[in-house]
Protein backbone atom coordinates (compact mmCIF):
# COMPACT_ATOMS: atom_id res chain seq x y z
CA UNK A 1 116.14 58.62 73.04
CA UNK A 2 118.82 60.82 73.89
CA UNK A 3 121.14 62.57 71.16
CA UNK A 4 124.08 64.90 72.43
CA UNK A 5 126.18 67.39 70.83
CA UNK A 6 129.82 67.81 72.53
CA UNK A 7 131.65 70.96 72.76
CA UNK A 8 135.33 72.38 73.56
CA UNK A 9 137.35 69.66 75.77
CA UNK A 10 138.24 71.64 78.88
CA UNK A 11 141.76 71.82 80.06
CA UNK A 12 143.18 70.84 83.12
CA UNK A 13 142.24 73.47 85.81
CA UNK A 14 144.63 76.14 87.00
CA UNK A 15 145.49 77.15 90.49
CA UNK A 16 143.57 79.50 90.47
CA UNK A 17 140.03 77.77 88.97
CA UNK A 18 140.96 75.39 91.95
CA UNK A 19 139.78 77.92 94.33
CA UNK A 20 137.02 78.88 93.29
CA UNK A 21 133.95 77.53 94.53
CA UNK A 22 132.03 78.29 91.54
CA UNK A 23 133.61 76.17 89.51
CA UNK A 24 133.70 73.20 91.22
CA UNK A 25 130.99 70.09 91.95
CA UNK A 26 127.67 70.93 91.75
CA UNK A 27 128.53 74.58 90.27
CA UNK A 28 130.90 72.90 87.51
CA UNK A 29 129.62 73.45 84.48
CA UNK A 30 128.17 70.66 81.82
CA UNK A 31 130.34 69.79 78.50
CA UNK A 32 127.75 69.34 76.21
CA UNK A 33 124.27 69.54 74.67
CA UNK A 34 121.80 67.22 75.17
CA UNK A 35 118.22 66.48 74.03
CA UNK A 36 116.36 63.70 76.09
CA UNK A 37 113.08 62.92 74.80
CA UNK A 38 112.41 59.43 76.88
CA UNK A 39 113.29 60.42 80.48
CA UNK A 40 111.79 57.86 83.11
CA UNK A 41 109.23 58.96 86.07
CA UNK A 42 109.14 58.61 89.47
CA UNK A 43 105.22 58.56 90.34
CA UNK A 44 103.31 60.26 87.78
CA UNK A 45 103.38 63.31 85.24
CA UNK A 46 99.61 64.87 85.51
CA UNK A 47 98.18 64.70 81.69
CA UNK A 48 96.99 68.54 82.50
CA UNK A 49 100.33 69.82 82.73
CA UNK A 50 101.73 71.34 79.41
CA UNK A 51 104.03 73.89 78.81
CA UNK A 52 108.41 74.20 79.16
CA UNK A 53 110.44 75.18 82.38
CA UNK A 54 113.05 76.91 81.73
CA UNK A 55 116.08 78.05 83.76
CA UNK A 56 118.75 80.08 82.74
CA UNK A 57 122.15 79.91 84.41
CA UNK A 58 126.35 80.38 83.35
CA UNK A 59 128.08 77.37 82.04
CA UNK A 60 131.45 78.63 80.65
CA UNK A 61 132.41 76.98 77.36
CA UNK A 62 136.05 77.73 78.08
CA UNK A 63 137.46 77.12 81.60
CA UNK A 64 138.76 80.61 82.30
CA UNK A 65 142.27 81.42 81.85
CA UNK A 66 142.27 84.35 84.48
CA UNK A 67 140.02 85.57 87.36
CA UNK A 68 136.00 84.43 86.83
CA UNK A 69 133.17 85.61 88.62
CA UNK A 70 130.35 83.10 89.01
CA UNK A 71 128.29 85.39 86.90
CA UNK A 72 130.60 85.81 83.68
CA UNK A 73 129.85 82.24 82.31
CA UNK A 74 128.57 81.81 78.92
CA UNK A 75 124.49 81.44 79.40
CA UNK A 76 122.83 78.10 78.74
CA UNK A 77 119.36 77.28 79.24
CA UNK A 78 118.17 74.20 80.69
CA UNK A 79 114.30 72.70 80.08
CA UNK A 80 111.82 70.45 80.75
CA UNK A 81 108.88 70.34 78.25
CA UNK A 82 105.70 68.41 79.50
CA UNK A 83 102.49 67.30 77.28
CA UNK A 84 100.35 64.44 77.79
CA UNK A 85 101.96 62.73 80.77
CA UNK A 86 105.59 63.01 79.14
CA UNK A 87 108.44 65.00 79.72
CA UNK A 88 111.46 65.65 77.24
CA UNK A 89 114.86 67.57 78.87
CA UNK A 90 116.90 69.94 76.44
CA UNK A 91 120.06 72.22 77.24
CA UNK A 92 121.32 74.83 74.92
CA UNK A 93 124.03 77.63 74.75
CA UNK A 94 122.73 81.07 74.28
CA UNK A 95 124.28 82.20 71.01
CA UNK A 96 124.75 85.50 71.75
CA UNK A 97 127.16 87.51 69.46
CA UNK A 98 129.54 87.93 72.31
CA UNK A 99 129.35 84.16 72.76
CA UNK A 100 130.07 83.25 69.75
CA UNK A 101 133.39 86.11 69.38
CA UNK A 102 134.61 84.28 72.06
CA UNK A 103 134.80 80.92 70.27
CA UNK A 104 136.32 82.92 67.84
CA UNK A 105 138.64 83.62 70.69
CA UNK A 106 138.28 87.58 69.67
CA UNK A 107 137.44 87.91 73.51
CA UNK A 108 138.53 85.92 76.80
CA UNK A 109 137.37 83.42 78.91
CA UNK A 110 136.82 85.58 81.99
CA UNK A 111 134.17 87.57 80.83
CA UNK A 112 136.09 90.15 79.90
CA UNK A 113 137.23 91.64 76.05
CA UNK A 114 140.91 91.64 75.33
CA UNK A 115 143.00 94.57 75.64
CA UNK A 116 142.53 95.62 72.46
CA UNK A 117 138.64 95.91 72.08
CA UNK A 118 138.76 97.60 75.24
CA UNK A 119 141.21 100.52 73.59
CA UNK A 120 138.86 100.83 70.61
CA UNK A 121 136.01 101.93 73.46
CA UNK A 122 134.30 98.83 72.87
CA UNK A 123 132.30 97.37 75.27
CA UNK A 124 134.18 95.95 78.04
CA UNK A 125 132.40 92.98 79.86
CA UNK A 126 130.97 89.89 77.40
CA UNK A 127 127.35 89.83 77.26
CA UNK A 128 125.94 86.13 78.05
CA UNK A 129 122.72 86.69 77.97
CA UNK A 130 123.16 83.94 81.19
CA UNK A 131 120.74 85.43 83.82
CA UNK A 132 117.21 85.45 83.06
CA UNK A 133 114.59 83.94 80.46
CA UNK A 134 111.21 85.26 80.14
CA UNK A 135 108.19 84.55 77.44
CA UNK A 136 106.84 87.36 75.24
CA UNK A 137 105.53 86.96 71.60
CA UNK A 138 105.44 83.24 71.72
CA UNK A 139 108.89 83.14 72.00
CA UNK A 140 111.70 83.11 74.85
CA UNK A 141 114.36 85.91 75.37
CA UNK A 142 117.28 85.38 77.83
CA UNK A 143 118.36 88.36 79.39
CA UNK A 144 121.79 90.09 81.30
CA UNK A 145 121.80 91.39 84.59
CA UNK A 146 124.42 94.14 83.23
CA UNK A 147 121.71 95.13 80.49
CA UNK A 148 122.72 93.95 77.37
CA UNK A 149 120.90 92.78 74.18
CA UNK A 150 117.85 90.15 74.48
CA UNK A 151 118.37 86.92 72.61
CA UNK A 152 115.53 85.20 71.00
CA UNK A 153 114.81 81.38 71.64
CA UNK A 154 112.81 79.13 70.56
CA UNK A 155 110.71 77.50 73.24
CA UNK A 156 110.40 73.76 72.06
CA UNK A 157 113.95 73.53 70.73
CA UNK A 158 115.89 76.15 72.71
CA UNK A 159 117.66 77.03 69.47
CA UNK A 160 118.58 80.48 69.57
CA UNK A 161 116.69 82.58 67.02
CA UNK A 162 119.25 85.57 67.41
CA UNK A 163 119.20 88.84 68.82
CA UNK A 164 116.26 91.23 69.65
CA UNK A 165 116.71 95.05 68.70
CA UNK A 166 112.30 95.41 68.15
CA UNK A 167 112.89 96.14 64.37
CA UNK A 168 115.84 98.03 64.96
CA UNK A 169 114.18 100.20 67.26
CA UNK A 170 115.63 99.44 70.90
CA UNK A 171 117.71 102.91 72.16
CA UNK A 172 120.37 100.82 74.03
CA UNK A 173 120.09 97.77 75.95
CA UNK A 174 117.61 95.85 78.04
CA UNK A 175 118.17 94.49 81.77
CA UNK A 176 117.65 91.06 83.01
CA UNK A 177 114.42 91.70 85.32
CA UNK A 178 112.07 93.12 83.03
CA UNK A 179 108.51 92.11 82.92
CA UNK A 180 105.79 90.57 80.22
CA UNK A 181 102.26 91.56 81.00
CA UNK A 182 100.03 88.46 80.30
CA UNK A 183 97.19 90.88 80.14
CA UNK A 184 98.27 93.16 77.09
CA UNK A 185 100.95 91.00 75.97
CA UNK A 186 103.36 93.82 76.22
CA UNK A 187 107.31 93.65 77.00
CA UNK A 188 107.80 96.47 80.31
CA UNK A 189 111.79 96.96 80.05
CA UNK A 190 114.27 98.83 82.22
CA UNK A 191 118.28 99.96 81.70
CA UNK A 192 120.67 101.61 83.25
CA UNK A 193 124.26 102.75 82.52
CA UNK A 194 127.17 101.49 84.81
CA UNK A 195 128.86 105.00 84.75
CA UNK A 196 126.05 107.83 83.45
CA UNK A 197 123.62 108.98 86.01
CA UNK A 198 119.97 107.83 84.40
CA UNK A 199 117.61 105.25 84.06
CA UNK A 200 115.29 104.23 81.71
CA UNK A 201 112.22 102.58 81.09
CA UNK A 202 110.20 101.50 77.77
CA UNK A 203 107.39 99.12 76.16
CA UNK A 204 107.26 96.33 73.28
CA UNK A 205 103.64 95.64 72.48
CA UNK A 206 102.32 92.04 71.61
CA UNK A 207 103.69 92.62 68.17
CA UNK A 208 106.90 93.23 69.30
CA UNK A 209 106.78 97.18 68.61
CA UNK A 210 108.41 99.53 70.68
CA UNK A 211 105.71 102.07 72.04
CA UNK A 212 107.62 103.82 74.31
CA UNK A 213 110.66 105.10 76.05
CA UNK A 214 111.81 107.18 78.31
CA UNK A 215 114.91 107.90 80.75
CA UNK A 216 114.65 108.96 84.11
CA UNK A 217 117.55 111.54 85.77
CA UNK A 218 119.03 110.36 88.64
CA UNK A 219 121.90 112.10 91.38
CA UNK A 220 124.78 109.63 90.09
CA UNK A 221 125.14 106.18 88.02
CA UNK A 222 123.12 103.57 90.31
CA UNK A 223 123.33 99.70 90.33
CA UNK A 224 119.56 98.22 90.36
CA UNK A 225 118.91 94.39 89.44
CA UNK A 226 115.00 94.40 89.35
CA UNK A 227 111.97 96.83 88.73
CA UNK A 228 108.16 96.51 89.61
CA UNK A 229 104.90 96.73 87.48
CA UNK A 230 101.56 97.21 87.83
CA UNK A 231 98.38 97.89 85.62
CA UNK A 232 99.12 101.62 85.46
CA UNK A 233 102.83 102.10 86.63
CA UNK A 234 106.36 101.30 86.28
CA UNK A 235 108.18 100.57 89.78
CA UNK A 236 112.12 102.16 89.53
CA UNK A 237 114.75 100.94 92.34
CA UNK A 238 116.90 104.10 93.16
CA UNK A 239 119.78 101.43 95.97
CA UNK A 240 122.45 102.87 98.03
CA UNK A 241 125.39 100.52 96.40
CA UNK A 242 127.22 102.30 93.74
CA UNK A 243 130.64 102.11 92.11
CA UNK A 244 133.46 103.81 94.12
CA UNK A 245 134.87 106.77 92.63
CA UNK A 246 137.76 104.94 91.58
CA UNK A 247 135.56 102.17 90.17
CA UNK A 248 134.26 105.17 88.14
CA UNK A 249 137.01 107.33 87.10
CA UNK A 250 138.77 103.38 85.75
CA UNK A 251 135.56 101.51 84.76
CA UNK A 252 136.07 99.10 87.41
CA UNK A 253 133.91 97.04 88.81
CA UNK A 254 134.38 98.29 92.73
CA UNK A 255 131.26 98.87 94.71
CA UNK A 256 130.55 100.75 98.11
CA UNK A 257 127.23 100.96 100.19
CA UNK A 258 125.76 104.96 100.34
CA UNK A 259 124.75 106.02 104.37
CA UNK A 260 121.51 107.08 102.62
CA UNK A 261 118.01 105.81 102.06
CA UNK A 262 117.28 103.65 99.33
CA UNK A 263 113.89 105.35 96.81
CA UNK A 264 111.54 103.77 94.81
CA UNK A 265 110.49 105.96 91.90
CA UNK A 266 106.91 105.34 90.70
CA UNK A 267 106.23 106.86 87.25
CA UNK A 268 103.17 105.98 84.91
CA UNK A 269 104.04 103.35 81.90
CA UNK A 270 103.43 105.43 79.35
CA UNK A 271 104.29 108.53 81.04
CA UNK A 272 107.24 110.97 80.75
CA UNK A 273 110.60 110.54 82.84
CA UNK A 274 110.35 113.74 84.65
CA UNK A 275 106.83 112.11 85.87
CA UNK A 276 108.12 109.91 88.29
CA UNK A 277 107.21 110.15 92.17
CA UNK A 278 109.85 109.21 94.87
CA UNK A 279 109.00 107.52 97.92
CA UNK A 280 112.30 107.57 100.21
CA UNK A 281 112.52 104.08 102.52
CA UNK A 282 114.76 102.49 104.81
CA UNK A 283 118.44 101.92 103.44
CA UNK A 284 118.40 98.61 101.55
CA UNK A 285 119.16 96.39 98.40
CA UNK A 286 116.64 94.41 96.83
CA UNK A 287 117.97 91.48 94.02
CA UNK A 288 114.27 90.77 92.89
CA UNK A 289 110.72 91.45 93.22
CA UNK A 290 107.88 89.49 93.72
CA UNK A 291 104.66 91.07 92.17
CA UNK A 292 103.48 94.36 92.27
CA UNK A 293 99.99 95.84 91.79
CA UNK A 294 97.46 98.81 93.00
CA UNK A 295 95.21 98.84 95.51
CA UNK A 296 93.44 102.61 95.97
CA UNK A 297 95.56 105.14 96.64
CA UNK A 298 98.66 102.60 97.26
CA UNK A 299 101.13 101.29 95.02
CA UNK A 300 101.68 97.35 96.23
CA UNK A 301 105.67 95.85 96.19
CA UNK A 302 106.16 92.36 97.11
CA UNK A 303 110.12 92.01 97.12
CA UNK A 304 113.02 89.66 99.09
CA UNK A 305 114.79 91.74 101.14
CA UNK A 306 118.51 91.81 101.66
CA UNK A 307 119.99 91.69 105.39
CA UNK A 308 123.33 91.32 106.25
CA UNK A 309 124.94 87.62 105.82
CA UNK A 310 127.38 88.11 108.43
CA UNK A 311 130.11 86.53 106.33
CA UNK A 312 133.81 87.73 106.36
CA UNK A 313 136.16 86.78 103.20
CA UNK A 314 137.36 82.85 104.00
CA UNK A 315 141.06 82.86 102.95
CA UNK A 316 140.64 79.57 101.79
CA UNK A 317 139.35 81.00 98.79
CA UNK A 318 142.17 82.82 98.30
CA UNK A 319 141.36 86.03 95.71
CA UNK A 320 137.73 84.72 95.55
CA UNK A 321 136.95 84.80 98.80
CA UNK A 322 135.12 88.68 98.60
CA UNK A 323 133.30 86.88 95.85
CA UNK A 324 132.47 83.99 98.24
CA UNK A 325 130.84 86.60 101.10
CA UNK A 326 129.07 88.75 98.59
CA UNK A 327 127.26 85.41 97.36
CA UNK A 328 125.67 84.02 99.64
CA UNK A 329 122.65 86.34 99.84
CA UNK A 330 120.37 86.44 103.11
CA UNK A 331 117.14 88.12 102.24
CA UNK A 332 113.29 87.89 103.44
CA UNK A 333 109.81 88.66 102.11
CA UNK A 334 108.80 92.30 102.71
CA UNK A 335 106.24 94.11 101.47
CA UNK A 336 106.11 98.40 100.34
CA UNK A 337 102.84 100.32 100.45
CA UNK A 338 103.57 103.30 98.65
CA UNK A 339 100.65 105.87 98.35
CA UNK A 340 100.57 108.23 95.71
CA UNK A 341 97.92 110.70 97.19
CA UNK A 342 99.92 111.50 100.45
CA UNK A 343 103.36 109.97 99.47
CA UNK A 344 103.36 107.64 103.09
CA UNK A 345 104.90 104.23 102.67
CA UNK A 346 104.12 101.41 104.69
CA UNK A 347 106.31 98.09 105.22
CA UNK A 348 106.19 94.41 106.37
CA UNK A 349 108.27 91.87 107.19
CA UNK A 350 106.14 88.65 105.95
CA UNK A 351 108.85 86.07 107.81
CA UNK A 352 111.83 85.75 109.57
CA UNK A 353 113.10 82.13 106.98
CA UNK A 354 115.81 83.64 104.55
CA UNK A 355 114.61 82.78 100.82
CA UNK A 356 114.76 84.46 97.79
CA UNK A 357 114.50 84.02 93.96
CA UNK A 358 110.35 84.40 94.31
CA UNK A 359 108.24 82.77 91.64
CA UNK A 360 104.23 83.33 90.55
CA UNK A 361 101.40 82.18 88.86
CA UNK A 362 102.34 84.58 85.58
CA UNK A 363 98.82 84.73 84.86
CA UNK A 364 98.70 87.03 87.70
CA UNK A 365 102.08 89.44 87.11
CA UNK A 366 100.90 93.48 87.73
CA UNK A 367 97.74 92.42 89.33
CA UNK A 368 96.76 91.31 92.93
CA UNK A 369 97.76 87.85 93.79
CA UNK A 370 98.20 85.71 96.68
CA UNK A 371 101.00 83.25 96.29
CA UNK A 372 104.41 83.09 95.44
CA UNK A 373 106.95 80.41 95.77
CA UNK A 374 110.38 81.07 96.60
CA UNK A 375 113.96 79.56 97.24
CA UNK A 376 114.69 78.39 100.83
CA UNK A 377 118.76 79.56 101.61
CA UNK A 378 120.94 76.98 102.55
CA UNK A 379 122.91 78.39 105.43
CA UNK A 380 126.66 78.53 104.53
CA UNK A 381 129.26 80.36 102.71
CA UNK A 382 127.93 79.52 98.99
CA UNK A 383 124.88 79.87 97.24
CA UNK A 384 122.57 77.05 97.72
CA UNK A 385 118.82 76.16 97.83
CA UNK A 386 117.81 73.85 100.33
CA UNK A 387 113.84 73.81 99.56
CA UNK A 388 111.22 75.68 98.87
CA UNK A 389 108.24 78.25 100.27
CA UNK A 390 105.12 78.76 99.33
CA UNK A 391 104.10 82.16 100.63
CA UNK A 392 100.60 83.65 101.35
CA UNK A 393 101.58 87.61 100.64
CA UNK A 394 97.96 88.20 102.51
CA UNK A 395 98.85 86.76 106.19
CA UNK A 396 102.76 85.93 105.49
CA UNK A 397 102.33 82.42 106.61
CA UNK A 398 104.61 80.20 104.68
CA UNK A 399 104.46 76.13 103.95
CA UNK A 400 107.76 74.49 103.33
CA UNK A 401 109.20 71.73 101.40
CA UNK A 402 112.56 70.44 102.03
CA UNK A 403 114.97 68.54 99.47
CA UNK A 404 116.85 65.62 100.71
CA UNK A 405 120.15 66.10 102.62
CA UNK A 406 122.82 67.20 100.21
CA UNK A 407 120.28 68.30 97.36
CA UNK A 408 119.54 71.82 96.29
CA UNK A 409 117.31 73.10 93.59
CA UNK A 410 116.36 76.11 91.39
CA UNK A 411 114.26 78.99 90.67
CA UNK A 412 110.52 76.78 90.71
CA UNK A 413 108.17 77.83 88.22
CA UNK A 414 104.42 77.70 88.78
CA UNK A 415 102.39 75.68 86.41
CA UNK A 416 98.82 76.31 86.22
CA UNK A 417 97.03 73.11 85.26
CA UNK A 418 94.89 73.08 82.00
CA UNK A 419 91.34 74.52 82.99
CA UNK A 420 92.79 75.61 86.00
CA UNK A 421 90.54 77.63 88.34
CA UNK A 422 92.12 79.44 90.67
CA UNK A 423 95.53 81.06 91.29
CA UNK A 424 97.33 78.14 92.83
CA UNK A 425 95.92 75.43 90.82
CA UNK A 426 98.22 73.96 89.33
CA UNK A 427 101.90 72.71 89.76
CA UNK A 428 105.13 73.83 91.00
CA UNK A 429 108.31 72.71 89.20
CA UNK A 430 111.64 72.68 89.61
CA UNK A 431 115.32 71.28 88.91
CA UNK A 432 117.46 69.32 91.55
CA UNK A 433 120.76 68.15 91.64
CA UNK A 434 122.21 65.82 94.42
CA UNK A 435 125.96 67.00 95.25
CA UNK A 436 126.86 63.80 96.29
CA UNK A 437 126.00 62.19 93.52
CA UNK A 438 126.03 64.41 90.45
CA UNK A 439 122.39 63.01 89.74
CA UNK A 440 119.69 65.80 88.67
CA UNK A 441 115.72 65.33 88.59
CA UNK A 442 112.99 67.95 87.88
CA UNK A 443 110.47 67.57 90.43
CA UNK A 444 106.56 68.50 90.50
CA UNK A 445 104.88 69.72 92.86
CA UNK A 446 100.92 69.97 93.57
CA UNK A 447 100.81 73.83 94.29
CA UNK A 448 98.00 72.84 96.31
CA UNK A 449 99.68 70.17 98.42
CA UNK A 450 102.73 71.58 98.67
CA UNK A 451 104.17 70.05 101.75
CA UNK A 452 103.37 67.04 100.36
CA UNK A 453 106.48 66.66 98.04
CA UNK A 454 106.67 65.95 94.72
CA UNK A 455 103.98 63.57 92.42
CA UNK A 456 106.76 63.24 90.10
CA UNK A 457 110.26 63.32 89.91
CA UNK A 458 111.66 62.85 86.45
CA UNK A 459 115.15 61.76 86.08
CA UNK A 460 117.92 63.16 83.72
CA UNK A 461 120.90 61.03 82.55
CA UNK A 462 123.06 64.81 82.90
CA UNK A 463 123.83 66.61 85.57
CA UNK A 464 121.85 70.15 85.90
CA UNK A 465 124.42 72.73 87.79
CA UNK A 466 122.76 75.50 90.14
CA UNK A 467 122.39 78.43 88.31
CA UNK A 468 119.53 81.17 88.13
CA UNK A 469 116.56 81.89 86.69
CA UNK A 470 113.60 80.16 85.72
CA UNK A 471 110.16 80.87 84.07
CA UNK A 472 107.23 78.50 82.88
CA UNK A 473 105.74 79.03 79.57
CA UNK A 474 102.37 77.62 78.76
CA UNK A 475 101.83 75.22 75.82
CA UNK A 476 98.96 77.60 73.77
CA UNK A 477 101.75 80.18 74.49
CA UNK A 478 104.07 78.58 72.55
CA UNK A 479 104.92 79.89 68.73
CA UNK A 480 107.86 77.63 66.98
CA UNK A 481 110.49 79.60 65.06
């Protein structure tokens, strides 16, 4: 059965929409909402595999009416829930209060709030809520990469439940990379401010109580995207790419890369601000960690890398083509030994293969693990994923699986199988969507035959465009609104 809900009719493009590669084919995004609850199988869902993928990703509801970044677009969430051999696809908006002013039309279609919120000193960028989703008190929250305010989902229906302030208790705002702790249950957050020099860093217990909070000084604003955790400590990304001074003085949105290293502050989770231990390393930026943990004396980062793309702005793009070059991200698996007795660091490159967007067994997040499972980049000027790694983080070796020619995937999330007993038993799962076609299928993966290809493919009516982030929420994890 399949029951859809239709939304705004969207206009014919402009000039300008027609040049940006975001926009178009397998970027575009969907019209409407869609529950599927008899999708056919290629091969064979395992009976052991029960739980929701989720990925997160922009889908404007309004074609813009002015320059759009990729990222701006209103968030929707697309899923796949699995239980007893069957598989049921769902995609939602994310009703966040800034989505829903801009039905209202009391802000724009490009991501930005009309002229005259901005001279009140309201906020000036719409918060979408569009770039990650992770679980934490039975529930989902998709998060900004800006920092912004959680929203609340429900993970069987992917209504939205609203937003999250932890009884009125969150200081500010929350950033897209946090981290859940499957071991206390506790939320690990980090935020930052686009134009104050400081970070911060708090904790939501299992009841969804704040515990903690502190902010961190820093030498001038900074732009991180992720953080790190561990059993004892909270992982801070200090990056040389920061706002130009005219970016700062005009709150624009104008960045410039810093001839200086990059530091990773290490500071205990409940401890104070002015706690925090800096470990100075090579000049870099890192989008997103792996895992994290301790071993000893050492503090243990697992992250993706960025290296130069060599990319110069395509005028066929026209004004999007700085976007266009910034986009298509080359990064590789290294990993940061940072000890806390002598304050050494250590580093390794695991591979050479450019991949990012890393996924785990959550089961194992802030403790030692062995396996992660990451995006394979297309080579080109936009952001595609050709395939998939599965990484051992012990020797670096790394097993591949390709999509077909012209297909390209999504975050995977790892599945462990009911009564699973070890770290990589289970499944890995994932959304596809042919460009030639328009036709999308969710594919898993036997984590422990990976090159083997999918056991299933399950195929959706809808097309699924790229987008970015994904998580997998277990079926006893599950609380309904």
């Amino acid at each position: 059965m399949t029951t859809t809900t239709a939304f705004l009719q969207r206009p014919a493009q402009t000039d300008l929409n027609a040049l940006n590669p975001y926009l178009q084919g397998i970027f575009a995004p969907v019209r409407d909402e869609v529950t599927v609850l008899d999708c056919p199988v290629i091969g064979e869902i395992p009976k052991d595999l029960h739980g929701v993928y989720v990925r997160n990703g922009p889908n404007p509801v309004k074609m813009p009416n002015t320059m759009h970044h990729w990222f701006d677009g209103d968030g929707m969430l697309h899923a796949i829930y699995f239980e007893n051999g069957n598989a049921e696809y769902r995609n939602r908006y994310i009703r966040s209060s800034d989505h829903i002013a801009d039905r209202e039309n009391t802000c724009g279609a490009g991501g930005v709030f009309l002229p005259a919120n901005r001279a009140r000193g309201e906020k000036v960028y719409k918060d979408t809520a569009n770039t990650d989703v992770i679980a934490h008190h039975g529930q989902l929250m998709a998060l900004w990469y800006i920092s912004g305010t959680p929203v609340r989902v429900d993970p069987r229906s992917l209504e939205t439940i609203g937003e999250e302030n932890f009884g009125g208790k969150l200081p500010r705002h929350v950033s897209a990379h946090s981290k859940a702790d499957p071991n206390t249950g506790e939320f690990v957050f980090f935020d930052y401010a686009l134009y104050e020099p400081w970070m911060s860093f708090g904790t939501v217990d299992r009841n969804n109580v704040l515990t903690h909070f502190q902010r961190v000084g820093l030498p001038a604003p900074r732009l991180p995207h992720d953080m790190g955790l561990t059993q004892n400590y909270v992982i801070l990304h200090d990056l040389p790419v920061v706002f130009t001074d005219d970016a700062r003085r005009r709150n624009l949105w104008q960045i410039r890369v810093l001839n200086q290293p990059a530091r990773f502050g290490v500071v205990p989770r409940t401890g104070r601000g002015d706690q925090i231990k800096w470990f100075d390393v090579e000049p870099c930026y890192i989008y997103h960690v792996v895992n994290c943990w301790e071993d000893g004396d050492e503090v243990v980062m697992h992250a993706c890398k960025m290296i130069p793309n060599g990319l110069h702005p395509d005028p066929q793009y026209g004004p999007y083509a700085p976007m266009v070059a910034v986009l298509a991200l080359h990064a590789v698996p290294v990993e940061w030994r940072l000890n806390m007795k002598t304050g050494a660091v250590k580093s390794r490159q695991l591979d050479d293969r450019l991949s990012e967007f890393p996924a785990i067994n959550l089961d194992y997040a802030s403790r030692p693990n062995r396996w992660s499972y990451h995006v394979s980049l297309a080579r080109g000027d936009k952001l595609k994923f050709d395939g998939l790694y599965k990484y051992d983080l012990t020797s670096g070796a790394g097993q591949a699986h390709r999509f077909d020619a012209g297909v390209f995937g999504s975050e995977p999330g790892f599945a462990p199988r009911i009564g699973a007993r070890d770290e990589d038993d289970g499944y890995v799962v994932t959304f596809v969507t042919d460009e030639n076609t328009g036709k999308s299928e969710v594919q898993v993966i036997a984590a422990k035959q990976f090159e083997a290809g999918p056991i299933a493919r399950v195929q959706l009516p809808v097309r699924v465009p790229l987008g970015f982030h994904a998580t997998w929420m277990r079926g006893d994890q599950m609380v309904r609104a």
